[in-house]
Protein backbone atom coordinates (compact mmCIF):
# COMPACT_ATOMS: atom_id res chain seq x y z
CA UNK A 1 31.61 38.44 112.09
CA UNK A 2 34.68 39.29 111.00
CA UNK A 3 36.95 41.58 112.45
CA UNK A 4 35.26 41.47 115.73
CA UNK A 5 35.81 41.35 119.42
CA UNK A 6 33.40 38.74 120.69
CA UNK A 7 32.94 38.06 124.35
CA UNK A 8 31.64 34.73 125.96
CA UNK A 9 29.31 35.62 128.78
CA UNK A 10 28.03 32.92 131.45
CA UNK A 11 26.07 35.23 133.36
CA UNK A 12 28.23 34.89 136.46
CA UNK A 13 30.44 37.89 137.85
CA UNK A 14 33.43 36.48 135.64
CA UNK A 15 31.97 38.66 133.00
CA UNK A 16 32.46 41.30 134.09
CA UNK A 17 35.79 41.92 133.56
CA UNK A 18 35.60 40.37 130.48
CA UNK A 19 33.40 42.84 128.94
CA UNK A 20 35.12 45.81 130.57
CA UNK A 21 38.08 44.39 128.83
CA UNK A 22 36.78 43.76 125.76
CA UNK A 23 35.28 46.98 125.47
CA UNK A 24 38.16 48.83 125.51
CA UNK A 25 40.04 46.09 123.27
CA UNK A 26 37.15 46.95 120.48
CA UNK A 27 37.76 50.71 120.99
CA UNK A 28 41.29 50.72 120.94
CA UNK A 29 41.43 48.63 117.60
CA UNK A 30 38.54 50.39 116.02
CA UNK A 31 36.51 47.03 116.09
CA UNK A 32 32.80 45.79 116.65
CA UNK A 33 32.09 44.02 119.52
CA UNK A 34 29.95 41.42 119.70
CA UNK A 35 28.64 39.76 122.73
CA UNK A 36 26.97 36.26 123.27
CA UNK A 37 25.51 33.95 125.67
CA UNK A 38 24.32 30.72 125.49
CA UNK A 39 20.93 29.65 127.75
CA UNK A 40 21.04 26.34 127.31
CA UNK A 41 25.01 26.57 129.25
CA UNK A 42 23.89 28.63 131.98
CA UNK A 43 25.17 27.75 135.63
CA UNK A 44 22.98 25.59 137.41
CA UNK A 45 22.35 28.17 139.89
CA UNK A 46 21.01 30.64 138.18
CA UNK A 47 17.99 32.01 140.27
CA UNK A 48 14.82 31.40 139.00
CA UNK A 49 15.93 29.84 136.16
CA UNK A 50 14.14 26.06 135.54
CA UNK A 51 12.31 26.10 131.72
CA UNK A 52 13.95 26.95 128.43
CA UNK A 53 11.27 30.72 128.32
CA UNK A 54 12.87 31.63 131.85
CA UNK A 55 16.45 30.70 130.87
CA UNK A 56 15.98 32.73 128.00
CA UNK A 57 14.81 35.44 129.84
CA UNK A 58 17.64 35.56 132.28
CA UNK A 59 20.15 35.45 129.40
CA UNK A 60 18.16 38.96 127.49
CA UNK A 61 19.10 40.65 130.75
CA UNK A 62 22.74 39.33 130.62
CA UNK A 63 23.53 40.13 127.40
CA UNK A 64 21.19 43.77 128.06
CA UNK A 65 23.43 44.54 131.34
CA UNK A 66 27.07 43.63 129.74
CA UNK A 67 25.84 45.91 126.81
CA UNK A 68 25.54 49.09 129.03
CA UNK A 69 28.33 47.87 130.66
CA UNK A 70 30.64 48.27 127.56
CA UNK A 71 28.93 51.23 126.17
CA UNK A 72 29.83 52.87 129.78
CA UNK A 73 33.67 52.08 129.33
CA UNK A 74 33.41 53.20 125.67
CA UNK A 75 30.56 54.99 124.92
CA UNK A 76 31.65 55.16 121.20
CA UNK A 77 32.24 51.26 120.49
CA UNK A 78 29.36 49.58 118.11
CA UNK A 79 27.93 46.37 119.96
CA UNK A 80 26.00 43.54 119.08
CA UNK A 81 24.48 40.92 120.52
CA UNK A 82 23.53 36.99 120.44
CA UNK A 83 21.57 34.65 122.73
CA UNK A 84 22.07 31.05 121.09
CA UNK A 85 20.73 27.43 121.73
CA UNK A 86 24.10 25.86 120.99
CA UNK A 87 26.32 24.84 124.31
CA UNK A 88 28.24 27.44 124.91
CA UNK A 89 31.80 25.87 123.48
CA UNK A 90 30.35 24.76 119.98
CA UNK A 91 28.94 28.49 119.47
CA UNK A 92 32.25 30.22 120.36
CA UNK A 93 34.45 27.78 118.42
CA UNK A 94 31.81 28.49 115.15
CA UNK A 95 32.45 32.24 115.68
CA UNK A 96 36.16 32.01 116.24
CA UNK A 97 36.82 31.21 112.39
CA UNK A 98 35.65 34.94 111.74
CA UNK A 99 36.64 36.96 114.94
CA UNK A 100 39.41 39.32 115.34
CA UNK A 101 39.51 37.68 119.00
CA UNK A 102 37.53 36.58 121.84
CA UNK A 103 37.78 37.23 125.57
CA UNK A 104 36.36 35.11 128.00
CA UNK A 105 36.80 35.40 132.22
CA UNK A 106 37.70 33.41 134.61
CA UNK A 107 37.41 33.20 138.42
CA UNK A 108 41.01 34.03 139.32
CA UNK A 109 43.20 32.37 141.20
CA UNK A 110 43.30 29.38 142.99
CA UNK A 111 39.69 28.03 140.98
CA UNK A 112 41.71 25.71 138.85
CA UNK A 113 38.82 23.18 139.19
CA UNK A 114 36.45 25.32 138.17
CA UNK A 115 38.72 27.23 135.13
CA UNK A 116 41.02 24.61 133.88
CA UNK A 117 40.08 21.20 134.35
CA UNK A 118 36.89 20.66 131.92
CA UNK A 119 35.61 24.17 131.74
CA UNK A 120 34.09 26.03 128.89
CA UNK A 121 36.91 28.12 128.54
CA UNK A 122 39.53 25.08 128.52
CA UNK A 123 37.62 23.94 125.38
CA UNK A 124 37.59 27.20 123.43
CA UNK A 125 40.92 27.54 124.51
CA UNK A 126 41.82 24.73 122.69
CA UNK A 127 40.24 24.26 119.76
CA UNK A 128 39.23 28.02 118.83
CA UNK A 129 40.79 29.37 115.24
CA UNK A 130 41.61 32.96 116.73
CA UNK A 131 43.34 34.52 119.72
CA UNK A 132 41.38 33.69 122.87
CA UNK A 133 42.03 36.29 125.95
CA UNK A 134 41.70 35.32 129.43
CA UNK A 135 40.69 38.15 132.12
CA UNK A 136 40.45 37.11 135.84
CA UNK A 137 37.71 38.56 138.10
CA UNK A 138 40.02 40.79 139.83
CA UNK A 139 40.67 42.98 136.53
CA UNK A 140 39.45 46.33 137.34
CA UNK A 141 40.64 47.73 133.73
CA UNK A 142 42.20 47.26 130.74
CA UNK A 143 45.73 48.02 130.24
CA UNK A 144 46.39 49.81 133.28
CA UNK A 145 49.92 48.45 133.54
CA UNK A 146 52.67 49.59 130.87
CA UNK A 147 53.33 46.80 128.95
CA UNK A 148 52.78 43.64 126.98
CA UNK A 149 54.81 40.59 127.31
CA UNK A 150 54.86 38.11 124.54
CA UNK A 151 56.99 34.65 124.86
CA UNK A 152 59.12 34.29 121.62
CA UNK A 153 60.57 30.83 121.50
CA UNK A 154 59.97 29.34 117.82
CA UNK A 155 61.79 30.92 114.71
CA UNK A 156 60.15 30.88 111.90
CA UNK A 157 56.72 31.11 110.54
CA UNK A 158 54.75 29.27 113.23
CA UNK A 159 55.36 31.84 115.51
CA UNK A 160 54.46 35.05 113.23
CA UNK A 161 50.65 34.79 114.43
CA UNK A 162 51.69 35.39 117.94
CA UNK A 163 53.75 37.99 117.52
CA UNK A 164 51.77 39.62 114.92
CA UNK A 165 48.82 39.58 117.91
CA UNK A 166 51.64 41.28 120.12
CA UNK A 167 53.28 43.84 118.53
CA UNK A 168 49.18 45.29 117.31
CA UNK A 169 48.23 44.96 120.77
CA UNK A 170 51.19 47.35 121.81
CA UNK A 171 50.58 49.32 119.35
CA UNK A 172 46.81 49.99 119.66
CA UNK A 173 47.46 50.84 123.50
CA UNK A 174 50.44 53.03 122.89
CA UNK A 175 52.66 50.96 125.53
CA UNK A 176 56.02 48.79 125.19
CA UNK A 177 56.18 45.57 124.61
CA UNK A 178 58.53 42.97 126.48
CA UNK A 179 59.77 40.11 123.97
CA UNK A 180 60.26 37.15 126.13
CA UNK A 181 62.89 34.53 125.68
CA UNK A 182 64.37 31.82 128.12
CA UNK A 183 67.03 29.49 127.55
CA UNK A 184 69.10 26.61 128.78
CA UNK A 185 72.64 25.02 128.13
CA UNK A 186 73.12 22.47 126.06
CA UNK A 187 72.80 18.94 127.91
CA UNK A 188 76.71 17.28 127.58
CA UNK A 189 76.99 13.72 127.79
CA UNK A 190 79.30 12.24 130.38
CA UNK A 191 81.70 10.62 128.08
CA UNK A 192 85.28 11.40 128.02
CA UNK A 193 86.40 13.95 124.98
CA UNK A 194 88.72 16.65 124.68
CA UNK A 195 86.55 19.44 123.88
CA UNK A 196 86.27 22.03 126.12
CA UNK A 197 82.61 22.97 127.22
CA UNK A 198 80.63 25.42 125.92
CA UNK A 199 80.93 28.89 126.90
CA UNK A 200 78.04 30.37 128.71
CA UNK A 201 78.57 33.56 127.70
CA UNK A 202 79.03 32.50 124.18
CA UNK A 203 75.32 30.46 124.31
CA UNK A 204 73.68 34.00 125.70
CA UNK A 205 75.38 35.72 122.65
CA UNK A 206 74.33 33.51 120.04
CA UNK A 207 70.49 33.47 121.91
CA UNK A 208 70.52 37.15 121.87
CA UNK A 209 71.45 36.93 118.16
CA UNK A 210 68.71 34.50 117.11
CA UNK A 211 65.73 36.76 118.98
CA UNK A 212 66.96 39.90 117.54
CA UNK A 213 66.91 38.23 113.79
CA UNK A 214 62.68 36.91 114.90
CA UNK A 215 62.05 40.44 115.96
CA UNK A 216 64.14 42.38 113.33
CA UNK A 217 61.26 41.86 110.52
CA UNK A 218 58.80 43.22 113.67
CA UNK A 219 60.00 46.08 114.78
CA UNK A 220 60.17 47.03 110.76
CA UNK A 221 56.33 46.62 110.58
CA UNK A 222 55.48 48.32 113.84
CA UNK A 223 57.98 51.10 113.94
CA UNK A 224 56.51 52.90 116.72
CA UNK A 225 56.30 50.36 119.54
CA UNK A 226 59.40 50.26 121.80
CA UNK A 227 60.77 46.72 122.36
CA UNK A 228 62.46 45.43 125.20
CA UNK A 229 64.11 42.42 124.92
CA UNK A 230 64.40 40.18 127.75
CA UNK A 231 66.50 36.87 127.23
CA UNK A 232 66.77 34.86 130.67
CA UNK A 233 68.59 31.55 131.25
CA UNK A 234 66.11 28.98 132.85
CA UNK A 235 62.75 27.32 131.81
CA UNK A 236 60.35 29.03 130.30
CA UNK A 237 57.42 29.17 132.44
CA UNK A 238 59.31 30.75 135.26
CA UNK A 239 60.91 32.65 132.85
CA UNK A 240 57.86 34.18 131.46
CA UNK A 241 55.67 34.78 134.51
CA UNK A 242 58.39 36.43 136.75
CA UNK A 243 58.52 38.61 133.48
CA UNK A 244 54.86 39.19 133.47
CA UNK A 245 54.27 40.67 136.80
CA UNK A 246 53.89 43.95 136.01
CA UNK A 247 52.24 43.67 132.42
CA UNK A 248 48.91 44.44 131.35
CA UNK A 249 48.57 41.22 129.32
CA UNK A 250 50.76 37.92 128.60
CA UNK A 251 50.61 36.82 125.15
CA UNK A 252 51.41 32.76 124.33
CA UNK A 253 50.97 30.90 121.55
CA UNK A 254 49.54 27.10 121.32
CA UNK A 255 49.86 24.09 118.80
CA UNK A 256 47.32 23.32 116.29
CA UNK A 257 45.48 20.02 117.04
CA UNK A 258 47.25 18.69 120.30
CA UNK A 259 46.14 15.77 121.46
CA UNK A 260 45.27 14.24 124.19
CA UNK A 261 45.90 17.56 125.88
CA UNK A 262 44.09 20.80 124.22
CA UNK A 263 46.97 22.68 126.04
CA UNK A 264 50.75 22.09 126.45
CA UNK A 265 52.07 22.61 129.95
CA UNK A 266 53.83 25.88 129.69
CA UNK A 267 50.24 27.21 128.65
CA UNK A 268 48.14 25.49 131.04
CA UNK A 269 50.59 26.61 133.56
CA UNK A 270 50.63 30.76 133.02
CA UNK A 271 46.93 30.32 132.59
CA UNK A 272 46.80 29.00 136.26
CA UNK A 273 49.65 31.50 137.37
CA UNK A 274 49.55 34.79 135.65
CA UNK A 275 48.49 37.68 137.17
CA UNK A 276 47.26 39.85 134.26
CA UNK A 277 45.25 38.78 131.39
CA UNK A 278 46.58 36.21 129.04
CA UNK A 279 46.24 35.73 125.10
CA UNK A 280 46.91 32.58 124.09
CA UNK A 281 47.23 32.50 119.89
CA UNK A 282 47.01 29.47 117.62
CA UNK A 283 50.04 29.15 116.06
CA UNK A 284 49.21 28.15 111.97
């Protein structure tokens, strides 16, 4: 499965975006999609639905309806499908080790019981080897706002997958991308000295320096995408979804192997509080 574009379907109207959007993902890259559902993780109110033959049943006409749903947005894009007996989180976190990506939806805003706290997605989120894309339900299409947003806040080669993810999703959908970085002074400790404090304007310099050396090696490799840089003083969360409201997807990256927490807090948060689609990328 590698090189794919696989989609997580739960048969609800969540998927739907998430197929439109991974449709045009799979087109845009030149990739296979691949689409699967699990029957024995259905809702619980799926109608009609009580034995394993009518569970299975049900899912044949999800996975049949989201693949003339993708073939409608791209008639051109190679799809394959997968009904499996594995809960839904153990058979998306197998096929993660040899995707490209996977997109999954989620019921938008304000459902953060329902999304965030226990969900399927949470899981694959968290433990899943490849970039995971969320899409809310109020997605209409894919990329229909000009540009991508990445966060950049690590030097160094932990954050290379997430930018790598960034700068070939800019460039597959011909639009700019926005490299994210926020900042903060310096805590000083009240104790008496006689150095003078350190100059704000000095701090911005040296921040602007140190993102312009992580994208330098970037902007080398992907030549044609246009990069704005946008360094703000403040937290990062704020920071990055102020940034985001006019982008056509958010990309983050996560730590390997968090525990307890799949998610740190600046993830869980734009998750909640984004309005476009987010990609949230292991960082190796």
């Amino acid at each position: 499965m590698g090189g794919t574009v696989v989609v997580g379907l739960d048969g609800t109207k969540n998927s739907v975006p998430a197929v439109r959007w991974g449709a045009a993902e799979a087109a845009a890259r030149g990739l296979p999609l691949h689409l699967l559902h699990s029957w024995v993780s259905q809702p619980l109110d799926v109608p009609g639905a009580r034995g394993a033959a009518d569970r299975k049943r049900y899912g044949d006409e999800v996975l049949g309806a989201a693949e003339a749903m993708a073939h409608e947005v791209c008639p051109d894009v190679a799809v394959t499908t997968e009904q499996v007996s594995e809960q839904a989180v153990d058979a998306l976190v197998d096929r993660s080790g040899r995707a490209t990506m996977m997109v999954l939806g989620s019921r938008g805003h304000g459902a953060i019981a329902g999304f965030l706290l226990g969900s399927v997605s949470l899981h694959v989120l968290g433990r899943a080897e490849c970039p995971v894309v969320t899409v809310r339900e109020e997605e209409n299409a894919a990329y229909e706002r000009p540009e991508v947003v990445v966060g950049v806040q690590e030097a160094g080669s932990r954050g290379e997958a997430v930018l790598e993810f960034a700068f070939a999703a800019a460039e597959a959908h011909h639009t700019r991308l926005r490299a994210v970085r926020a900042w903060e002074p310096p805590v000083v400790e009240c104790v008496p000295t006689t150095a003078p404090p350190p100059d704000e304007g000095e701090l911005a310099a040296e921040e602007e320096r140190k993102l312009a050396d992580v994208l330098a090696p970037w902007r080398a490799k992907f030549p044609d995408v246009d990069v704005v840089v946008h360094l703000r003083r403040g937290r990062i969360t704020p920071v990055l979804l102020e940034s985001c409201s006019g982008a056509s997807l958010l990309v983050v990256g996560r730590r390997m192997q968090r525990t307890p927490m799949l998610l740190g807090p600046v993830v869980f948060a734009v998750l909640h509080h984004s309005r476009c689609p987010v990609a949230v990328v292991p960082r190796i």
